[in-house]
PDB file of N, CA and C in Angstrom:
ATOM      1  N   UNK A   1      63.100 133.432  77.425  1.00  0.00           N
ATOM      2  CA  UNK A   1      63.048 132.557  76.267  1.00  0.00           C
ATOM      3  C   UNK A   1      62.094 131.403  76.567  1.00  0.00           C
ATOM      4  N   UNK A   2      61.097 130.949  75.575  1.00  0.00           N
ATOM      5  CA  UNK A   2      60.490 130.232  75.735  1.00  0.00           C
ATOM      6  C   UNK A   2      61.023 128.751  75.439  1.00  0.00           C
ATOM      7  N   UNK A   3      60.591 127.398  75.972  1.00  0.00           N
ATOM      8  CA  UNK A   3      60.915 126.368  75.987  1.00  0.00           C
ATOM      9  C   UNK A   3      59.952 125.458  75.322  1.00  0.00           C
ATOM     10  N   UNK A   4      60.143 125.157  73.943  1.00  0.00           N
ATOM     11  CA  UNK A   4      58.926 123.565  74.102  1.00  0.00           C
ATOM     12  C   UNK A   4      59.199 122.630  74.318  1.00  0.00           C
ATOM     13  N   UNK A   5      59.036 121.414  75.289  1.00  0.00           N
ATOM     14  CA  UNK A   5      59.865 120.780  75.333  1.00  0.00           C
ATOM     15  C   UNK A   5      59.021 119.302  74.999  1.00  0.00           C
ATOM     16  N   UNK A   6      59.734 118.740  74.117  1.00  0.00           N
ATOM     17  CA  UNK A   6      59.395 117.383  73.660  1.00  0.00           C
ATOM     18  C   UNK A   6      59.439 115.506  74.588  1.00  0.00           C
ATOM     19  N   UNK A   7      58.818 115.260  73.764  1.00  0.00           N
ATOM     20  CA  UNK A   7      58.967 114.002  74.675  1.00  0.00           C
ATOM     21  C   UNK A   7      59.340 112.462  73.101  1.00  0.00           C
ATOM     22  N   UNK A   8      60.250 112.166  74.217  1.00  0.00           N
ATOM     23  CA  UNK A   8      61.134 111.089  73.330  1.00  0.00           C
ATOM     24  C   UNK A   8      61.357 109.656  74.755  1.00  0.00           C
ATOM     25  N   UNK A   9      61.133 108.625  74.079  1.00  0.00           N
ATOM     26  CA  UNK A   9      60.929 107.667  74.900  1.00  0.00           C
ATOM     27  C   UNK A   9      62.532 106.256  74.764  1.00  0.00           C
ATOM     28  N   UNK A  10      63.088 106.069  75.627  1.00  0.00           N
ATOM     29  CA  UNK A  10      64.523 105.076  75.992  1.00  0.00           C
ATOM     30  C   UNK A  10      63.857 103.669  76.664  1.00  0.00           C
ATOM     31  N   UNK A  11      64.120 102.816  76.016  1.00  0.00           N
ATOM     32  CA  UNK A  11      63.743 101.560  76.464  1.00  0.00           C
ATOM     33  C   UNK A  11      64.890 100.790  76.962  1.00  0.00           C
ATOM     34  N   UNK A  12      65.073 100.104  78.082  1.00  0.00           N
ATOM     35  CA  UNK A  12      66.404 100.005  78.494  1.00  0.00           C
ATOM     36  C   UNK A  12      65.833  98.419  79.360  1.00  0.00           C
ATOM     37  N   UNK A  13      66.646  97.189  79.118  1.00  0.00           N
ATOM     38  CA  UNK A  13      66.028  95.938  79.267  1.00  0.00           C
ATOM     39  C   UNK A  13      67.794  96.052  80.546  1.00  0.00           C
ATOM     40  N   UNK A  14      67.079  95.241  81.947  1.00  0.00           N
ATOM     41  CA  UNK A  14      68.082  95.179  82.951  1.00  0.00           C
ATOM     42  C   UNK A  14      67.222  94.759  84.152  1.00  0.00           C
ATOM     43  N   UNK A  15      68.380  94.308  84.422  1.00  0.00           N
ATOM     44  CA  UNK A  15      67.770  92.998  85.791  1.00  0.00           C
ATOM     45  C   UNK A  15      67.405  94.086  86.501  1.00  0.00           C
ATOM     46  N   UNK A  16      66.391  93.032  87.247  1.00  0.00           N
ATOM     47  CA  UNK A  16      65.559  94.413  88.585  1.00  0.00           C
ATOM     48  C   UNK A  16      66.544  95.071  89.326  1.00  0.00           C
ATOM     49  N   UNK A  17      67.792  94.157  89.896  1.00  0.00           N
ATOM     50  CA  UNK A  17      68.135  94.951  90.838  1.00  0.00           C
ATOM     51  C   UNK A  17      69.176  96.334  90.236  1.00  0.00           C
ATOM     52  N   UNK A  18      69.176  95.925  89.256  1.00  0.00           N
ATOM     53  CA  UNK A  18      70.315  97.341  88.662  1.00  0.00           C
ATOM     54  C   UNK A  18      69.130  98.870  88.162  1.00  0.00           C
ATOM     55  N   UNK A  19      67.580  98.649  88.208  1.00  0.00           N
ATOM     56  CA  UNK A  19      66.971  99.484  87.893  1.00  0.00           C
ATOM     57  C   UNK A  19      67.259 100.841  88.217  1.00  0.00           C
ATOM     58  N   UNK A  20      66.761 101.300  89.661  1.00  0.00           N
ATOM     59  CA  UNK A  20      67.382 102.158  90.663  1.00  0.00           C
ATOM     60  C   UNK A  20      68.658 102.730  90.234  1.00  0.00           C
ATOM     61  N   UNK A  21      69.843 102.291  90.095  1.00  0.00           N
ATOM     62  CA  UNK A  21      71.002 102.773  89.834  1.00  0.00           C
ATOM     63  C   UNK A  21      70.838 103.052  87.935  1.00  0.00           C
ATOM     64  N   UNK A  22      70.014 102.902  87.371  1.00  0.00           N
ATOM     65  CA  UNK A  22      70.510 103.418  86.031  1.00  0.00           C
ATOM     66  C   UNK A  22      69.567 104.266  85.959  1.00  0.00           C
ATOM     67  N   UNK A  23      68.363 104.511  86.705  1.00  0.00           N
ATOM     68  CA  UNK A  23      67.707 105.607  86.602  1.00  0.00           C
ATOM     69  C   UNK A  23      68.301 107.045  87.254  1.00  0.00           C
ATOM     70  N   UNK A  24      69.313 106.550  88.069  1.00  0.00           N
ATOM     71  CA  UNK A  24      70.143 107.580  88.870  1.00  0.00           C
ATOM     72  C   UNK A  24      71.038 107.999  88.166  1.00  0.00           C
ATOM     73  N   UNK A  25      71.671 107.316  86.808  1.00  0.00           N
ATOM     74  CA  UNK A  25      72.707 107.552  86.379  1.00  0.00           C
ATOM     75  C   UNK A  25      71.565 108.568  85.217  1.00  0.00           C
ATOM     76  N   UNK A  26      70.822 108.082  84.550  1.00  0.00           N
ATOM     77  CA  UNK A  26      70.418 108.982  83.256  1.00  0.00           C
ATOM     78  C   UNK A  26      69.396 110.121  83.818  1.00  0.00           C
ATOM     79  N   UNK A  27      69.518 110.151  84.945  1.00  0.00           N
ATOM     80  CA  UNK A  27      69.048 111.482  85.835  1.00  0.00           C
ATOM     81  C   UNK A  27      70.040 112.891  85.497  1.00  0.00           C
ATOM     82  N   UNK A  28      71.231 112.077  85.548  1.00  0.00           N
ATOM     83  CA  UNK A  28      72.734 112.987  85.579  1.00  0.00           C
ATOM     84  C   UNK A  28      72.602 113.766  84.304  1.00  0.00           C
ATOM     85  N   UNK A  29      72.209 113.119  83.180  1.00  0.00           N
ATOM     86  CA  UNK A  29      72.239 113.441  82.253  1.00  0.00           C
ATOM     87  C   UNK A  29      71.434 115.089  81.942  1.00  0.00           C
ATOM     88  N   UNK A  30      71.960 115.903  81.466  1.00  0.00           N
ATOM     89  CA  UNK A  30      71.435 117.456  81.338  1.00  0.00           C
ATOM     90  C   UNK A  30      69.982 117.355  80.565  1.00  0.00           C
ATOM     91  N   UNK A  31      68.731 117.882  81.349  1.00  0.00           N
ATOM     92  CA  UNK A  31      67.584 117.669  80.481  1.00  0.00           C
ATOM     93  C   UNK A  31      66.589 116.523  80.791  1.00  0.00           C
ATOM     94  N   UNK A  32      67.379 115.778  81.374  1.00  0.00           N
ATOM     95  CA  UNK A  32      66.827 114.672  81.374  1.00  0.00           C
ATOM     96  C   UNK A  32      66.054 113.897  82.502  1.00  0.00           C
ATOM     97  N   UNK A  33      64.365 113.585  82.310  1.00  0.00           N
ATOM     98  CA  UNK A  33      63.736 113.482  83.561  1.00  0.00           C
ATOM     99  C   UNK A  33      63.574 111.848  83.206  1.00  0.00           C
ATOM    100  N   UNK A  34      63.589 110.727  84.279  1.00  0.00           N
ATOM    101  CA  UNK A  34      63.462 109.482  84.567  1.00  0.00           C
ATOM    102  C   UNK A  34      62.269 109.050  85.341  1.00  0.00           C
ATOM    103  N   UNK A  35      60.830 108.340  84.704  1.00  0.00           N
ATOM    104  CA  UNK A  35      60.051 108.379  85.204  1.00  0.00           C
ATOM    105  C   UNK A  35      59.742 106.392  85.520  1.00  0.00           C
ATOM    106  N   UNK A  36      60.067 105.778  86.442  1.00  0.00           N
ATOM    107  CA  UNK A  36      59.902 104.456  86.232  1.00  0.00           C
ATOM    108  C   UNK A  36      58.499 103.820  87.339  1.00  0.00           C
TER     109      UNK A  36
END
């Protein structure tokens, strides 16, 4: 089966030091690639 896969953009405002950990968390998420 073929895949197209789209691109959709999350803007997410957070102190520096919590960056790292919320990119780890919406990693978890199925599908979902985190590019910071």
């Amino acid at each position: 089966m073929r895949t197209n896969w789209q691109v959709c953009s999350l803007v997410v405002q957070a102190k520096s030091q919590n960056i790292a950990a919320i990119g780890t968390q919406l990693n978890t998420l199925p599908g979902c690639e985190v590019a910071l």
